[in-house]
C-alpha atoms as a PDB file:
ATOM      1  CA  UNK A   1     124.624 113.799  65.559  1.00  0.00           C
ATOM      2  CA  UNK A   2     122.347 113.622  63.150  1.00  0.00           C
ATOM      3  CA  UNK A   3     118.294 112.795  64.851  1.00  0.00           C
ATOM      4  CA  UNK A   4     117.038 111.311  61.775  1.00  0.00           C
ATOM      5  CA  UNK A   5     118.612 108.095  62.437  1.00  0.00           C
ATOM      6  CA  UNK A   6     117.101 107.640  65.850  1.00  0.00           C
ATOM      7  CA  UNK A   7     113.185 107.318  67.506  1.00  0.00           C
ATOM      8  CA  UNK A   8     113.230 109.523  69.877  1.00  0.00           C
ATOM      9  CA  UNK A   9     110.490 107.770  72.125  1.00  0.00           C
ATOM     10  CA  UNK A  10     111.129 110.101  75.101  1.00  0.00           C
ATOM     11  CA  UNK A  11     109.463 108.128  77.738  1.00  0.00           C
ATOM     12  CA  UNK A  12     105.882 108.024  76.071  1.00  0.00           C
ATOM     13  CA  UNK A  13     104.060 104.743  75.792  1.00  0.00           C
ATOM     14  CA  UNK A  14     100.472 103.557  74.274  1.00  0.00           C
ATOM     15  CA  UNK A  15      98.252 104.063  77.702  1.00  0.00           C
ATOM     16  CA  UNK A  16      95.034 102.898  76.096  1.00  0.00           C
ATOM     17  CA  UNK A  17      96.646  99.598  75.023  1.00  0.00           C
ATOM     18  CA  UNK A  18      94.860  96.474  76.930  1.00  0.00           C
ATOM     19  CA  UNK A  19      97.604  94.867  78.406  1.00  0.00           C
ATOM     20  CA  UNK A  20      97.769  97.572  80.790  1.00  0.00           C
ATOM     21  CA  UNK A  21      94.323  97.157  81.746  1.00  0.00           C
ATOM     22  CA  UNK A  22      92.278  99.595  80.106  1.00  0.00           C
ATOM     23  CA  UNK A  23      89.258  98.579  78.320  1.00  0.00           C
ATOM     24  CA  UNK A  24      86.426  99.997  76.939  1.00  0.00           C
ATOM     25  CA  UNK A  25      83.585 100.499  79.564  1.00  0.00           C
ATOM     26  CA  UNK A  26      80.961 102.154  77.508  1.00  0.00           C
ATOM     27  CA  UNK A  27      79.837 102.454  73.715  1.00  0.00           C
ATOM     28  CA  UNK A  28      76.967 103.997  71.600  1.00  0.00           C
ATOM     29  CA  UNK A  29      77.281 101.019  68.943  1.00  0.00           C
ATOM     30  CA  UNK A  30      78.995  98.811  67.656  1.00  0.00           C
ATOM     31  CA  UNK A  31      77.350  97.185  64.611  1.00  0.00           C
ATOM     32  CA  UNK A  32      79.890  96.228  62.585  1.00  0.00           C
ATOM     33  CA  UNK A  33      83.330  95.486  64.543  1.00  0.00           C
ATOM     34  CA  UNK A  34      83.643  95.416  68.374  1.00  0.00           C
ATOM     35  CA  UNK A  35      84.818  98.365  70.203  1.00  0.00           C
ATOM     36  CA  UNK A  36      87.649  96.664  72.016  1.00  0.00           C
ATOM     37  CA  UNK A  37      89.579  96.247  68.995  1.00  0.00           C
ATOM     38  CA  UNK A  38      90.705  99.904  68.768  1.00  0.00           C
ATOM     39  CA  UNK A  39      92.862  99.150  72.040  1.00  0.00           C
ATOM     40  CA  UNK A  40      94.686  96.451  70.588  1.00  0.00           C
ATOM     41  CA  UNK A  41      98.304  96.025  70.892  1.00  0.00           C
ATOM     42  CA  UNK A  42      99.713  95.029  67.670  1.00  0.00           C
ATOM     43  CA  UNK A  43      98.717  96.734  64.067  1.00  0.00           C
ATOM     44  CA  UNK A  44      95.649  96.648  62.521  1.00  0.00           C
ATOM     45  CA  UNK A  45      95.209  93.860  59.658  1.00  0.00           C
ATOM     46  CA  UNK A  46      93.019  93.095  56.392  1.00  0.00           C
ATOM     47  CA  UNK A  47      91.271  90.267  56.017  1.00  0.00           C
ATOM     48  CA  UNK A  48      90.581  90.175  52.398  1.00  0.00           C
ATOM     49  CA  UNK A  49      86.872  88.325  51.489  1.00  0.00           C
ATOM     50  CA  UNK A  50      85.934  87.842  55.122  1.00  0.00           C
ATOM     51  CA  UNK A  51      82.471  88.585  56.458  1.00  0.00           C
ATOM     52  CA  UNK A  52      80.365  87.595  59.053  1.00  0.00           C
ATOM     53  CA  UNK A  53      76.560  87.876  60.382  1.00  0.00           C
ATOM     54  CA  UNK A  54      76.778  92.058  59.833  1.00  0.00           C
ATOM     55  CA  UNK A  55      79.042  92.563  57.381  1.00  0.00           C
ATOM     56  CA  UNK A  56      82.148  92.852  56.263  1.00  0.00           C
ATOM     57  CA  UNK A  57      84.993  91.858  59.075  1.00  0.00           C
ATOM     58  CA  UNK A  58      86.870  94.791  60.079  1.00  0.00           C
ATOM     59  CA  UNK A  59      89.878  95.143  62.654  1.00  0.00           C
ATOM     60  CA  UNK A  60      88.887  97.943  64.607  1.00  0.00           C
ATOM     61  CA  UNK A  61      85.578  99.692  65.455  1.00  0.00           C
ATOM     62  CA  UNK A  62      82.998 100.415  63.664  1.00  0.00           C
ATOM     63  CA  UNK A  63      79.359 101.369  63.930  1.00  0.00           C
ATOM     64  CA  UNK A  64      76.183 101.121  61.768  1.00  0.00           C
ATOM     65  CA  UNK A  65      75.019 103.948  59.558  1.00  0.00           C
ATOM     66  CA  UNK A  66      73.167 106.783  62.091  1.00  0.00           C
ATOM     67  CA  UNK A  67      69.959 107.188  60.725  1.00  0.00           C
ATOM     68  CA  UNK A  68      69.313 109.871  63.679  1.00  0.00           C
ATOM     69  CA  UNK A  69      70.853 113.050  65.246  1.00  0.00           C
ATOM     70  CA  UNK A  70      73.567 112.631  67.556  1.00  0.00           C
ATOM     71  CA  UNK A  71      76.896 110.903  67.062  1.00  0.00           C
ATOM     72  CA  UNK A  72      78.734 107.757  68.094  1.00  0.00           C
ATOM     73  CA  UNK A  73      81.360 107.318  70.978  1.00  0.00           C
ATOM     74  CA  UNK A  74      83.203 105.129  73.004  1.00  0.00           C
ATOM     75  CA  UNK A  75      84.358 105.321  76.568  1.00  0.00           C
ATOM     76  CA  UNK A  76      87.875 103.918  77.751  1.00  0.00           C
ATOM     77  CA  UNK A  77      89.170 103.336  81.381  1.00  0.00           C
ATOM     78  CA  UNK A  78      92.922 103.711  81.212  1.00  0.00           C
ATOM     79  CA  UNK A  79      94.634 100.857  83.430  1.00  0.00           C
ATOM     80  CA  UNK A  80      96.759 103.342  84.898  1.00  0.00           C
ATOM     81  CA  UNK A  81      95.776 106.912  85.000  1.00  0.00           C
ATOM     82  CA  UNK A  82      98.481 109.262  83.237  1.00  0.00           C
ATOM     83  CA  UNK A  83      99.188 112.768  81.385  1.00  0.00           C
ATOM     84  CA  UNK A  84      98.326 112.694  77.329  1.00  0.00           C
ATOM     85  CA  UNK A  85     101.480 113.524  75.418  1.00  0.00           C
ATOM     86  CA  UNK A  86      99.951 112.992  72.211  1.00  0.00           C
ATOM     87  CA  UNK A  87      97.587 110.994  70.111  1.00  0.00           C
ATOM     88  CA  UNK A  88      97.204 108.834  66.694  1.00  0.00           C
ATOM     89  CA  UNK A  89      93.613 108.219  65.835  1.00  0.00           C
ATOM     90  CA  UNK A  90      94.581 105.408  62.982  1.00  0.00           C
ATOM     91  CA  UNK A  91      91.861 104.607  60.364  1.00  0.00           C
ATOM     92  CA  UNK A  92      93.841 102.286  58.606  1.00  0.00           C
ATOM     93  CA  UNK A  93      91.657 100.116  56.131  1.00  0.00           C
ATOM     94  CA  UNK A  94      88.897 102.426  56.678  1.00  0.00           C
ATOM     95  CA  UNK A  95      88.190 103.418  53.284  1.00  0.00           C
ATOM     96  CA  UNK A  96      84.463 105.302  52.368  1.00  0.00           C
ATOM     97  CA  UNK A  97      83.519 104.545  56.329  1.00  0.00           C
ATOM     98  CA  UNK A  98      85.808 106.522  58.161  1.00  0.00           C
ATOM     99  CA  UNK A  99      84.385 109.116  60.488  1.00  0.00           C
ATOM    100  CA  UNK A 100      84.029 112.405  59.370  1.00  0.00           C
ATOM    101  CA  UNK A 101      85.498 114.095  62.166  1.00  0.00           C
ATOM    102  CA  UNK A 102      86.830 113.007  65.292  1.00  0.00           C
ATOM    103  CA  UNK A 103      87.262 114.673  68.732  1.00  0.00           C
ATOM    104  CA  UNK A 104      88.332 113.275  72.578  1.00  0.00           C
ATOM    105  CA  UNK A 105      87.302 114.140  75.537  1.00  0.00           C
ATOM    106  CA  UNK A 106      89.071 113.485  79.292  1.00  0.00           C
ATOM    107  CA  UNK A 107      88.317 112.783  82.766  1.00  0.00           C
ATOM    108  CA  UNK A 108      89.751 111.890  86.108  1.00  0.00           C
ATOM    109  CA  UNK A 109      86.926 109.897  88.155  1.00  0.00           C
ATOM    110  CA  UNK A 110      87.321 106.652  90.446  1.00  0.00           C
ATOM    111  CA  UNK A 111      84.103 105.357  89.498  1.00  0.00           C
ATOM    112  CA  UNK A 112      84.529 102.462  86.530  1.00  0.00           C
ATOM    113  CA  UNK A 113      82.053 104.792  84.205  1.00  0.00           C
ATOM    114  CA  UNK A 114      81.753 108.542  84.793  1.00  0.00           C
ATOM    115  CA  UNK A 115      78.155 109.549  84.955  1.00  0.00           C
ATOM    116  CA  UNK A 116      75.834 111.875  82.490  1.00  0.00           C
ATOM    117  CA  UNK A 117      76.597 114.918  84.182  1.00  0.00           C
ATOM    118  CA  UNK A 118      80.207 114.032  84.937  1.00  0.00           C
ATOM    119  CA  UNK A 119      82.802 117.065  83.607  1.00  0.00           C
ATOM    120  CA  UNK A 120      84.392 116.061  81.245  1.00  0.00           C
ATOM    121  CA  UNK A 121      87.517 118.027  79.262  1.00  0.00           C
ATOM    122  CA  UNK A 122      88.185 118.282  75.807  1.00  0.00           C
ATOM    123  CA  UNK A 123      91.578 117.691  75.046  1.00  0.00           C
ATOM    124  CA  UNK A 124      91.230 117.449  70.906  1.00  0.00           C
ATOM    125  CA  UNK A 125      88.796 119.541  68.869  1.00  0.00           C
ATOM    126  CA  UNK A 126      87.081 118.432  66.005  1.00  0.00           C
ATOM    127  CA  UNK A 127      89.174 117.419  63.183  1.00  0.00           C
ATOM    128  CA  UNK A 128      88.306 116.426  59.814  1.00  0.00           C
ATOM    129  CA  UNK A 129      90.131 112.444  59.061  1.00  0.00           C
ATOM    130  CA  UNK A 130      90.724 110.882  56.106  1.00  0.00           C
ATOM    131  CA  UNK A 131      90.321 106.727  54.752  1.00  0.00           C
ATOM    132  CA  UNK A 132      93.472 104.843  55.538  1.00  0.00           C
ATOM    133  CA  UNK A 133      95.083 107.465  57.652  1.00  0.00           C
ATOM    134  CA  UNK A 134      97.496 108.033  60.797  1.00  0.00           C
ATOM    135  CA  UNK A 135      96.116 111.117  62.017  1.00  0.00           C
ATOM    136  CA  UNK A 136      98.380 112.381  64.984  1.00  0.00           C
ATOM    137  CA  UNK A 137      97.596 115.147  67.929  1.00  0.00           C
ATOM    138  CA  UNK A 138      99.689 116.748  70.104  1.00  0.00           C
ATOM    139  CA  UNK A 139      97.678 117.385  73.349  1.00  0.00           C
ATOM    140  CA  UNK A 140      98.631 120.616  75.389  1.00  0.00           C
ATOM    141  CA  UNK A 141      97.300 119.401  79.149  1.00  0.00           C
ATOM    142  CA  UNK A 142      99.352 118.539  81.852  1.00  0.00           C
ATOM    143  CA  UNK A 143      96.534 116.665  84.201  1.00  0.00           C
ATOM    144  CA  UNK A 144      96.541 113.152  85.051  1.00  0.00           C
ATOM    145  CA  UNK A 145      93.657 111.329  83.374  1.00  0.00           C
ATOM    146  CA  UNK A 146      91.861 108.170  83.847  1.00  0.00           C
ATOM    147  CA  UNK A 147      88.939 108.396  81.338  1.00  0.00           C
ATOM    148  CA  UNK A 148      89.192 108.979  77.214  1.00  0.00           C
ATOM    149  CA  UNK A 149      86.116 109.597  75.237  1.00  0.00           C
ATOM    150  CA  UNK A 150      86.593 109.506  71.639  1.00  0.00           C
ATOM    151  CA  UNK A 151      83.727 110.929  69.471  1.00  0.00           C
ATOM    152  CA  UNK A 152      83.300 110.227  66.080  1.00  0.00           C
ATOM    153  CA  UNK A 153      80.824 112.122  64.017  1.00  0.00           C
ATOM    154  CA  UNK A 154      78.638 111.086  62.862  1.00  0.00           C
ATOM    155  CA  UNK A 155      79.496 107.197  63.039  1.00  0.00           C
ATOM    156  CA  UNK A 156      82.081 105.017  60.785  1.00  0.00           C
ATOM    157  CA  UNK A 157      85.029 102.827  61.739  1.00  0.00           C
ATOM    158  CA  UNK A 158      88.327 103.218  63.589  1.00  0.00           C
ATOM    159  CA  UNK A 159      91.048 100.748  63.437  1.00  0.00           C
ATOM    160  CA  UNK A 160      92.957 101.613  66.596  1.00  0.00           C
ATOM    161  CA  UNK A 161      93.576 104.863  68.971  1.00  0.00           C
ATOM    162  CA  UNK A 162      96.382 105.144  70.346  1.00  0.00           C
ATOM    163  CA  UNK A 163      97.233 107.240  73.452  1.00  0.00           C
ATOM    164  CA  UNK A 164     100.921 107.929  73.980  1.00  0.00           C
ATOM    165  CA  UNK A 165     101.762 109.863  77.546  1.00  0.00           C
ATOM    166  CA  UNK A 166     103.329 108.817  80.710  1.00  0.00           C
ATOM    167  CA  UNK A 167     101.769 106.634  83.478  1.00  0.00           C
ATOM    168  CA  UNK A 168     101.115 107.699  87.067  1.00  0.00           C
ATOM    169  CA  UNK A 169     102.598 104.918  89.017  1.00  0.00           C
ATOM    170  CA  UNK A 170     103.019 104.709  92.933  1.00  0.00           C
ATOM    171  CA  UNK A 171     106.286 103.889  93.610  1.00  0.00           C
ATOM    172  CA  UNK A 172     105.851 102.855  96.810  1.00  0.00           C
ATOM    173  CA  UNK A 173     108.249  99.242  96.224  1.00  0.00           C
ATOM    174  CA  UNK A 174     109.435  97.024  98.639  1.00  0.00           C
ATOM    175  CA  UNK A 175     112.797  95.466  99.607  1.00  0.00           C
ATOM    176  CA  UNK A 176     111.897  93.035  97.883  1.00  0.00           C
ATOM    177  CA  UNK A 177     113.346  91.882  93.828  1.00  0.00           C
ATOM    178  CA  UNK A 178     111.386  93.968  91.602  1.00  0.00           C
ATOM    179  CA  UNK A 179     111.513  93.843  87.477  1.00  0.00           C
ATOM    180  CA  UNK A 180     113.328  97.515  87.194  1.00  0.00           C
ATOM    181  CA  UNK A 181     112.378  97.632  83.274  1.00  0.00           C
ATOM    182  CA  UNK A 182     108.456  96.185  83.812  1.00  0.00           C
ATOM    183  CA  UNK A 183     106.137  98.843  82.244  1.00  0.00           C
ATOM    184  CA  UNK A 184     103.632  98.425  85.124  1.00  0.00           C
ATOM    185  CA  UNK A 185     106.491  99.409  87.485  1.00  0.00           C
ATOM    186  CA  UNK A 186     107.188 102.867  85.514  1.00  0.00           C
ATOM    187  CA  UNK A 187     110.259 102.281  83.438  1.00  0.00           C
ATOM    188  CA  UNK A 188     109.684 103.729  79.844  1.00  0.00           C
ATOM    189  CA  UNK A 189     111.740 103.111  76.740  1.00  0.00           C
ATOM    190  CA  UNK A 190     113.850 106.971  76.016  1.00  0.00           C
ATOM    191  CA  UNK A 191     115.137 106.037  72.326  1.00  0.00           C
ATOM    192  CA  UNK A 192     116.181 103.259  69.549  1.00  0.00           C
ATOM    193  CA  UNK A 193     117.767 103.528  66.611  1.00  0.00           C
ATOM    194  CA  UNK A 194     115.124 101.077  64.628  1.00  0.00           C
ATOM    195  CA  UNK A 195     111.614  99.448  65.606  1.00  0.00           C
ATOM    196  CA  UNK A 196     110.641  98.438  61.880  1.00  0.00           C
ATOM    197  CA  UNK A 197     108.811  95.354  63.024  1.00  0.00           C
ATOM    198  CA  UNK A 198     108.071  95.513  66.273  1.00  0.00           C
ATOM    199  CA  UNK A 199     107.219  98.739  69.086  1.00  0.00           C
ATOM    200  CA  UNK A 200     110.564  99.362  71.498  1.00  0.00           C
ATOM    201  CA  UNK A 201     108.088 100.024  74.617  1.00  0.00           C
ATOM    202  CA  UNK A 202     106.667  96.115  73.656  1.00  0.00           C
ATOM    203  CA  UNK A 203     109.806  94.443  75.554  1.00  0.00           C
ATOM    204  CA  UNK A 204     108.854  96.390  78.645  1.00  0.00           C
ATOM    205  CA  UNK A 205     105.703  94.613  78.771  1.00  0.00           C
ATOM    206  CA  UNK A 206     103.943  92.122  81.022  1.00  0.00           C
ATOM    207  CA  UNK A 207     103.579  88.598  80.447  1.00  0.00           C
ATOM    208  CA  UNK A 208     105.094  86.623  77.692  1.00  0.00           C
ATOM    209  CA  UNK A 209     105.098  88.091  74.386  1.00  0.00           C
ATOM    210  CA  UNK A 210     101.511  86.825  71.889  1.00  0.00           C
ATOM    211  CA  UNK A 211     103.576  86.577  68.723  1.00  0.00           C
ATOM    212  CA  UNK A 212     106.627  87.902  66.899  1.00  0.00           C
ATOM    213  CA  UNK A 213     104.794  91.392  66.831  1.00  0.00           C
ATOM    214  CA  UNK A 214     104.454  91.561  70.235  1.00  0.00           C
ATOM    215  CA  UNK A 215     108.312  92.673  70.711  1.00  0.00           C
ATOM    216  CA  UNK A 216     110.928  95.037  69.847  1.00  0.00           C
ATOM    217  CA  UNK A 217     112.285  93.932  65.906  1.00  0.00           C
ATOM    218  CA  UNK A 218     114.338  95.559  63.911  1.00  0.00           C
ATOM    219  CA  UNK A 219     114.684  95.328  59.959  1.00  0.00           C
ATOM    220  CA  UNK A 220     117.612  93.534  58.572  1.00  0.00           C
ATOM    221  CA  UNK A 221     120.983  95.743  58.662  1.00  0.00           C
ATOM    222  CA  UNK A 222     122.782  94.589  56.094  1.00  0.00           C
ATOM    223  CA  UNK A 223     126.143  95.645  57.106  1.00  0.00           C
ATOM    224  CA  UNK A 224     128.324  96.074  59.995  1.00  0.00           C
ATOM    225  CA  UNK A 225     125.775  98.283  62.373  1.00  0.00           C
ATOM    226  CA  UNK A 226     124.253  97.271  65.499  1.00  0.00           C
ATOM    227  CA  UNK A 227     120.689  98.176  66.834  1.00  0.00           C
ATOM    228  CA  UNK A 228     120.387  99.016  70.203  1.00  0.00           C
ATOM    229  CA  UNK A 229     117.489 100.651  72.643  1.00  0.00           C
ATOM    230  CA  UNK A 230     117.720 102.972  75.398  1.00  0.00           C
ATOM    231  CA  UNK A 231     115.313 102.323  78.750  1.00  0.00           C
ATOM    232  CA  UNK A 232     114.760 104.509  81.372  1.00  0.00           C
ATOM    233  CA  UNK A 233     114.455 101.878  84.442  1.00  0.00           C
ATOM    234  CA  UNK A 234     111.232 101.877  87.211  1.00  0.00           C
ATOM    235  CA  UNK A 235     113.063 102.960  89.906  1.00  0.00           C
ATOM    236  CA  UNK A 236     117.471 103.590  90.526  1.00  0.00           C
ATOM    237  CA  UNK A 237     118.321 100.472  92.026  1.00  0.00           C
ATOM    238  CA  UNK A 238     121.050  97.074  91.901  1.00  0.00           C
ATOM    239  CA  UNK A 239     120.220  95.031  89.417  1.00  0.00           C
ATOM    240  CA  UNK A 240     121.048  91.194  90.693  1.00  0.00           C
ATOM    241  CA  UNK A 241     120.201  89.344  87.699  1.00  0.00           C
ATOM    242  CA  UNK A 242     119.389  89.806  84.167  1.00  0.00           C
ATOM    243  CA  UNK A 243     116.795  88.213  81.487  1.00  0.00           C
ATOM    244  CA  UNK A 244     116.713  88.271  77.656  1.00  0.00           C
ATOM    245  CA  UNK A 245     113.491  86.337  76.237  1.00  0.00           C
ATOM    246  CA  UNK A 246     113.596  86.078  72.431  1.00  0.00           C
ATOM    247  CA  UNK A 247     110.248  83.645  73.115  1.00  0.00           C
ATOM    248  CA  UNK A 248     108.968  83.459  69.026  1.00  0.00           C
ATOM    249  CA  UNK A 249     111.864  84.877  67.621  1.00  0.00           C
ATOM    250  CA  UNK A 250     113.067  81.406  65.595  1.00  0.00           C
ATOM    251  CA  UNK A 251     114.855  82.878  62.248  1.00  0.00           C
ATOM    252  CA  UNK A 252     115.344  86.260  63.250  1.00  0.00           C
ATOM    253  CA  UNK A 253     116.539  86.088  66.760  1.00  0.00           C
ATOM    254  CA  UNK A 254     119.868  88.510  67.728  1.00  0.00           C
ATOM    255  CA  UNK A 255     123.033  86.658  67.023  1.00  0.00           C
ATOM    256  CA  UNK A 256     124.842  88.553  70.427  1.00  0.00           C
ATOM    257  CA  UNK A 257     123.618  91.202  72.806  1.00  0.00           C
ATOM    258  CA  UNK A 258     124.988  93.359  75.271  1.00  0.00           C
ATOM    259  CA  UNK A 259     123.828  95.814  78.194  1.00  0.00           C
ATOM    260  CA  UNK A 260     125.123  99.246  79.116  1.00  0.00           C
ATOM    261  CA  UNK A 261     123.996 101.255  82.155  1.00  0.00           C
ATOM    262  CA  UNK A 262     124.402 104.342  84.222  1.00  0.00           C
ATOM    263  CA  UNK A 263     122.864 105.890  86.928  1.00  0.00           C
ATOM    264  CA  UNK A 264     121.830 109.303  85.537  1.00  0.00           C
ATOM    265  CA  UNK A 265     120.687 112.519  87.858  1.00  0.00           C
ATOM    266  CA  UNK A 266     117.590 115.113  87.081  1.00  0.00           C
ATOM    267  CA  UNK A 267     116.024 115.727  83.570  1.00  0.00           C
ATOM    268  CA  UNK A 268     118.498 115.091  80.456  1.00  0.00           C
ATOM    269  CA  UNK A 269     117.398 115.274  76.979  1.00  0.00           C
ATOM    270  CA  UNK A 270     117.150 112.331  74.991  1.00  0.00           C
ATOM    271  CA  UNK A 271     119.666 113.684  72.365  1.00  0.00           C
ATOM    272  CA  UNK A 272     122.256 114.373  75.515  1.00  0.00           C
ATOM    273  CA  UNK A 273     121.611 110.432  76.260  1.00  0.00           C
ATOM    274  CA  UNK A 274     122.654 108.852  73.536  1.00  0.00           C
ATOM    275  CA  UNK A 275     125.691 110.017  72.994  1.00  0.00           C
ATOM    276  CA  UNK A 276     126.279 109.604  76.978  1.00  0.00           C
ATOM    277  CA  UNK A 277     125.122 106.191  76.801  1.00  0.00           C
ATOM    278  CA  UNK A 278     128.365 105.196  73.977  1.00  0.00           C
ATOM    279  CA  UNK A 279     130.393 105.351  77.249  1.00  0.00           C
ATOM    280  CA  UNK A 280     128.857 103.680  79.848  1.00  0.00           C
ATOM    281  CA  UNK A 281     129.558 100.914  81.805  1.00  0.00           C
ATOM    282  CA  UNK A 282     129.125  97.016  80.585  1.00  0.00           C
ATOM    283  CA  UNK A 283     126.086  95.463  82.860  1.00  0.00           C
ATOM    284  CA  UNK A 284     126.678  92.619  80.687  1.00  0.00           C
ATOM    285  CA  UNK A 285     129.593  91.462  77.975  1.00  0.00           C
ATOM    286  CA  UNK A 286     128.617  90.417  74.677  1.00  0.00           C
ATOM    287  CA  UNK A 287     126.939  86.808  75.132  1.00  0.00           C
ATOM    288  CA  UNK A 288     125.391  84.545  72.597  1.00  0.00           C
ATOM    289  CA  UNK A 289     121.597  84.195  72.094  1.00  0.00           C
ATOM    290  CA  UNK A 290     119.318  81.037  70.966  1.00  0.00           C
ATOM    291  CA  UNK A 291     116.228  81.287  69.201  1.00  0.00           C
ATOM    292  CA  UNK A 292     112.983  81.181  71.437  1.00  0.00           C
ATOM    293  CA  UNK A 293     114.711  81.170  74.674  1.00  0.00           C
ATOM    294  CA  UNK A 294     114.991  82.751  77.912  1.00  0.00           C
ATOM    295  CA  UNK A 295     118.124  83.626  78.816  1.00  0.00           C
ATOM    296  CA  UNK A 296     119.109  84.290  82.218  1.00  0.00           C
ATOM    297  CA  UNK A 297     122.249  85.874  83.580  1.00  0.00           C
ATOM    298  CA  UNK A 298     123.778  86.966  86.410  1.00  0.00           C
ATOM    299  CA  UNK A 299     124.998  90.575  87.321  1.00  0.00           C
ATOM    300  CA  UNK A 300     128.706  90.138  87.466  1.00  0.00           C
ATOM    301  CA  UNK A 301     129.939  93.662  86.113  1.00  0.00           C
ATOM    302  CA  UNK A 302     127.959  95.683  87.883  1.00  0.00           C
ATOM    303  CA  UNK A 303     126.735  93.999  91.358  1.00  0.00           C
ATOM    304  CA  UNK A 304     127.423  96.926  93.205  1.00  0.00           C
ATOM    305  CA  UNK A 305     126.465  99.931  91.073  1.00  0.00           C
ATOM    306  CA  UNK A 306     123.269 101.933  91.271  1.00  0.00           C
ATOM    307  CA  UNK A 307     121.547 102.427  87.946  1.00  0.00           C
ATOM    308  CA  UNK A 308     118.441 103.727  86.347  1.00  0.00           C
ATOM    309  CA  UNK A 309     118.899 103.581  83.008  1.00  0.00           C
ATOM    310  CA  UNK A 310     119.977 100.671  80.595  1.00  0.00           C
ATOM    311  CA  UNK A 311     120.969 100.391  76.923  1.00  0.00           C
ATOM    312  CA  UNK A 312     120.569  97.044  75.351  1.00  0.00           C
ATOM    313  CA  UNK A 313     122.764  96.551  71.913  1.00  0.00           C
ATOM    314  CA  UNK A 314     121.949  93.895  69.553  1.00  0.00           C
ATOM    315  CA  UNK A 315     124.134  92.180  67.014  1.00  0.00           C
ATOM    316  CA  UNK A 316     123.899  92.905  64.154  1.00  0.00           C
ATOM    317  CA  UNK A 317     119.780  92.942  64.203  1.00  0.00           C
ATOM    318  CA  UNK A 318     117.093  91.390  64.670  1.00  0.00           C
ATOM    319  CA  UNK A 319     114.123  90.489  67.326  1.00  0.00           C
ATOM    320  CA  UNK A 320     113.590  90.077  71.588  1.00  0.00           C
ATOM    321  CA  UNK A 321     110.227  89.411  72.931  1.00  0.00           C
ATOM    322  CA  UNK A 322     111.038  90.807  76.455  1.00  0.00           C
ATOM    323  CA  UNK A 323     113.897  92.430  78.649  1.00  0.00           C
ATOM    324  CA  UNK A 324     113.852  91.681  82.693  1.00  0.00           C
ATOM    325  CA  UNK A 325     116.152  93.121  84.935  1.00  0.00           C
ATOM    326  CA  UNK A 326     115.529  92.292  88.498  1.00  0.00           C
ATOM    327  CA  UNK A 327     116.699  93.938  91.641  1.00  0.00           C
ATOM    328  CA  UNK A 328     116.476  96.296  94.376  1.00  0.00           C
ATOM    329  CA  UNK A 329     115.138  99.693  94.787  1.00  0.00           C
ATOM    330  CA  UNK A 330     118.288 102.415  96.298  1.00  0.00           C
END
């Protein structure tokens, strides 16, 4: 098997993005571009010629020039508290007002800002960035964090941070139906072969999707492939019934879709799961989509059968907003 073809996601999503519920609680500045932009979901954009009352409009944030000591920061409160995998500190369309250097800091504390003397860990040294730049961390500490401090010295703009690790979730569900691949229940996307367009984890989320970009797209195949996306479910339960939402995608909806699944013990690799997952069992037969629509289905194949992980296949390409698979918790 050859890894180059595949994402290998491996459970990790975006923690500091706001649609879990963190936001930014605390900043030294910002000037130029509002600090809550850095959590947001989809990519940062250009607006070519626009300004406002400070300055040039910029998709991210950014702070005046310092004109004494110190340096900027921002505070986030993660909407779930979770262990830091790694990190992209994105200054995309920051060109000549960058940061110089960047470093974050962590903390665990139940209060909505930490205070001055609160301890604080630093989880990434200094580092030098550079204009227009993906700058990714890996981040060797296994504790479960609820704070994220990210210093930038001595000011400038950042167009988004991104914090990919897994979420601390109490799993503490009821007998009731629960959505088994809802993000805020746990489940966490493993692997796809393709998310051109659009972030895999993005059909796990809550609500209905904002736009086309806020979904799982793939870029046009050309040719007799599928795409398809492996999810690691919230909890092993029976799934009862099924929802695809392709809400925005009009043109570039899936033709056909299917769903694979498989109730799989302990720790597996994500390499050992994908070529597992060719053989599993059909939660649902190849059916028909519609642009824009929520489709709902019944479990039929599968009624009886424990799972915890699904594979969704789409034919031959193309765009869903959201996945729902309702059931109960084994």
């Amino acid at each position: 098997m050859n890894k180059k073809k595949y994402i290998f996601l491996n459970g990790l999503i975006d923690l500091a993005q706001s649609r879990l519920g963190t936001k930014v609680v605390y900043k030294t500045d910002e000037f130029f571009a509002a600090a809550k932009r850095i959590i947001n979901p989809w990519p940062p954009v250009f607006k070519e010629g626009v300004f406002d009352q400070h300055g040039k409009w910029m998709d991210g944030w950014e702070t005046r020039r310092k004109r004494t000591k110190g340096h900027d920061y921002l505070i986030l409160k993660l909407g779930k508290p979770g262990k830091i995998s790694k990190v992209d500190i994105d200054t995309s369309y920051f060109n000549g007002n960058q940061p110089s250097k960047v470093s974050l800091e962590a903390c665990f504390c139940k209060k909505k800002i930490p205070s001055r003397n609160y301890k604080w860990s630093t989880i990434l040294k200094k580092k030098t960035t550079n204009p227009n730049s993906h700058h990714f961390f890996k981040i060797n500490n296994n504790s479960i964090f609820t704070h994220i401090k990210l210093n930038i010295y001595p000011d400038g703009g950042v167009a988004r941070l991104r914090i990919y690790g897994s979420m601390e979730v109490k799993k503490n569900f009821s007998k009731k139906n629960i959505n088994l691949t809802s993000v805020l229940n746990g489940a966490t996307p493993i692997v796809c072969n393709n998310e051109h367009f659009g972030r895999a984890e993005n059909i796990l989320a809550p609500g209905s999707g904002k736009n086309m970009g806020d979904g799982w797209e793939t870029r046009r195949s050309r040719g007799k492939n599928f795409d398809w996306l492996i999810i690691k479910c919230a909890a092993e339960g029976k799934i009862s019934t099924i929802q695809i939402d392709t809400h925005h995608f009009k043109g570039n909806y899936p033709d056909k879709c299917s769903l694979q699944a498989s109730f799989l013990k302990g720790k597996i690799k994500s390499s050992s799961i994908v070529s597992k997952s060719k053989k599993w069992e059909l939660l649902l037969n190849k059916v028909k989509l519609h642009a824009h629509k929520k489709h709902n289905f019944k479990n039929r194949l599968m009624k009886n059968k424990k799972i915890n992980y699904i594979r969704i296949n789409i034919f031959p390409d193309g765009g869903i907003s959201r996945i729902r698979a309702f059931g109960k918790v084994d």
